[in-house]
Protein backbone atom coordinates (compact mmCIF):
# COMPACT_ATOMS: atom_id res chain seq x y z
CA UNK A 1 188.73 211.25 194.22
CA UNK A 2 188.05 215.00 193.92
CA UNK A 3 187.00 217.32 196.14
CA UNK A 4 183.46 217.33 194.84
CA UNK A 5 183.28 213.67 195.13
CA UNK A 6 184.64 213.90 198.56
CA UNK A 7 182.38 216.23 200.32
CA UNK A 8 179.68 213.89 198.41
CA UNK A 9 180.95 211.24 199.95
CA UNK A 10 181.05 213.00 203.55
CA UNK A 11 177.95 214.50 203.22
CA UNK A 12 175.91 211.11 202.40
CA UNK A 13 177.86 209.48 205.39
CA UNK A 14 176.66 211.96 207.70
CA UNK A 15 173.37 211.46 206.41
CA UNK A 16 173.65 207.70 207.28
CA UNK A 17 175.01 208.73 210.41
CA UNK A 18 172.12 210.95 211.64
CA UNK A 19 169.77 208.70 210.38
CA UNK A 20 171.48 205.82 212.36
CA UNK A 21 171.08 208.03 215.39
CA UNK A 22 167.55 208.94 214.56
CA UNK A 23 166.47 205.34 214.74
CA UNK A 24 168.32 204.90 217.65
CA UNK A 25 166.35 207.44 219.53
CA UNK A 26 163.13 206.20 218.08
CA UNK A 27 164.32 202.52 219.22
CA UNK A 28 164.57 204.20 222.91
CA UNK A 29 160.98 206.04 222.82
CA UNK A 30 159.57 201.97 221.32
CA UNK A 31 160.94 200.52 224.24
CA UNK A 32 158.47 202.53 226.84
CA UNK A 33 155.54 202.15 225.01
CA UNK A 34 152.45 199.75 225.34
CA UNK A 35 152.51 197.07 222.87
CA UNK A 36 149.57 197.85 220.46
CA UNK A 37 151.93 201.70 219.69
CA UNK A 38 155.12 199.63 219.06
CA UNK A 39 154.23 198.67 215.41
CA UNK A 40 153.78 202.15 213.42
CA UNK A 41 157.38 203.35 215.30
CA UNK A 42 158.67 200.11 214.34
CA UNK A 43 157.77 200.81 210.88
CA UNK A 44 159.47 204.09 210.82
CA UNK A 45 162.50 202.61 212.26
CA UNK A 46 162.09 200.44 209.39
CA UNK A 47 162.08 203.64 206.72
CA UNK A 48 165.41 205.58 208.25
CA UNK A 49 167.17 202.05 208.41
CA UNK A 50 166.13 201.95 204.37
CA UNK A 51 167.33 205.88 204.00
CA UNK A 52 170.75 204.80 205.86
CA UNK A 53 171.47 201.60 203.55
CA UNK A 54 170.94 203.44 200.63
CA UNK A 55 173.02 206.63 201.73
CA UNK A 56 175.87 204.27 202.67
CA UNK A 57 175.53 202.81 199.40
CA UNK A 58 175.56 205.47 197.48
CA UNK A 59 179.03 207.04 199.86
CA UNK A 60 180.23 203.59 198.47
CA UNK A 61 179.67 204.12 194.79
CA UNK A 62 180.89 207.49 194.70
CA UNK A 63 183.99 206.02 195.93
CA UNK A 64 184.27 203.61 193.26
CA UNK A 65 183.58 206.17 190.80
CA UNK A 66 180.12 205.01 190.07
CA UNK A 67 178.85 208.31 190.97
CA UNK A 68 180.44 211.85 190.69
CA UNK A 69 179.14 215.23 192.04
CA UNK A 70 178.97 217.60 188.93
């Protein structure tokens, strides 16, 4: 893999990562919160989950080759 393709690959890992973390922290604020709040945070929990799965995915294809930074 080159270089290019490696920090690629780093880069949209520690995307995933900080997105991970981000939900994470929203999951903590859900948990305090009266029920009838719980469902828009839930949502966005929801949205960075999305972000991470495709960041991870796309760390994966660049590893295959699939994708190459230019």
């Amino acid at each position: 893999m080159s270089r290019a393709n490696q920090q690629l690959r780093r880069e949209l890992l520690d995307i995933a990562h900080m997105g991970e973390e981000a939900a994470h922290v929203i999951w903590q604020v859900v948990k305090t919160l009266p029920e009838e709040q719980v469902e828009v945070l839930m949502q966005a929990v929801g949205l960075v989950h999305e972000c991470v799965d495709k960041a991870n995915a796309l760390a994966n294809k660049v590893k295959a080759g699939e994708v190459v930074a230019t």
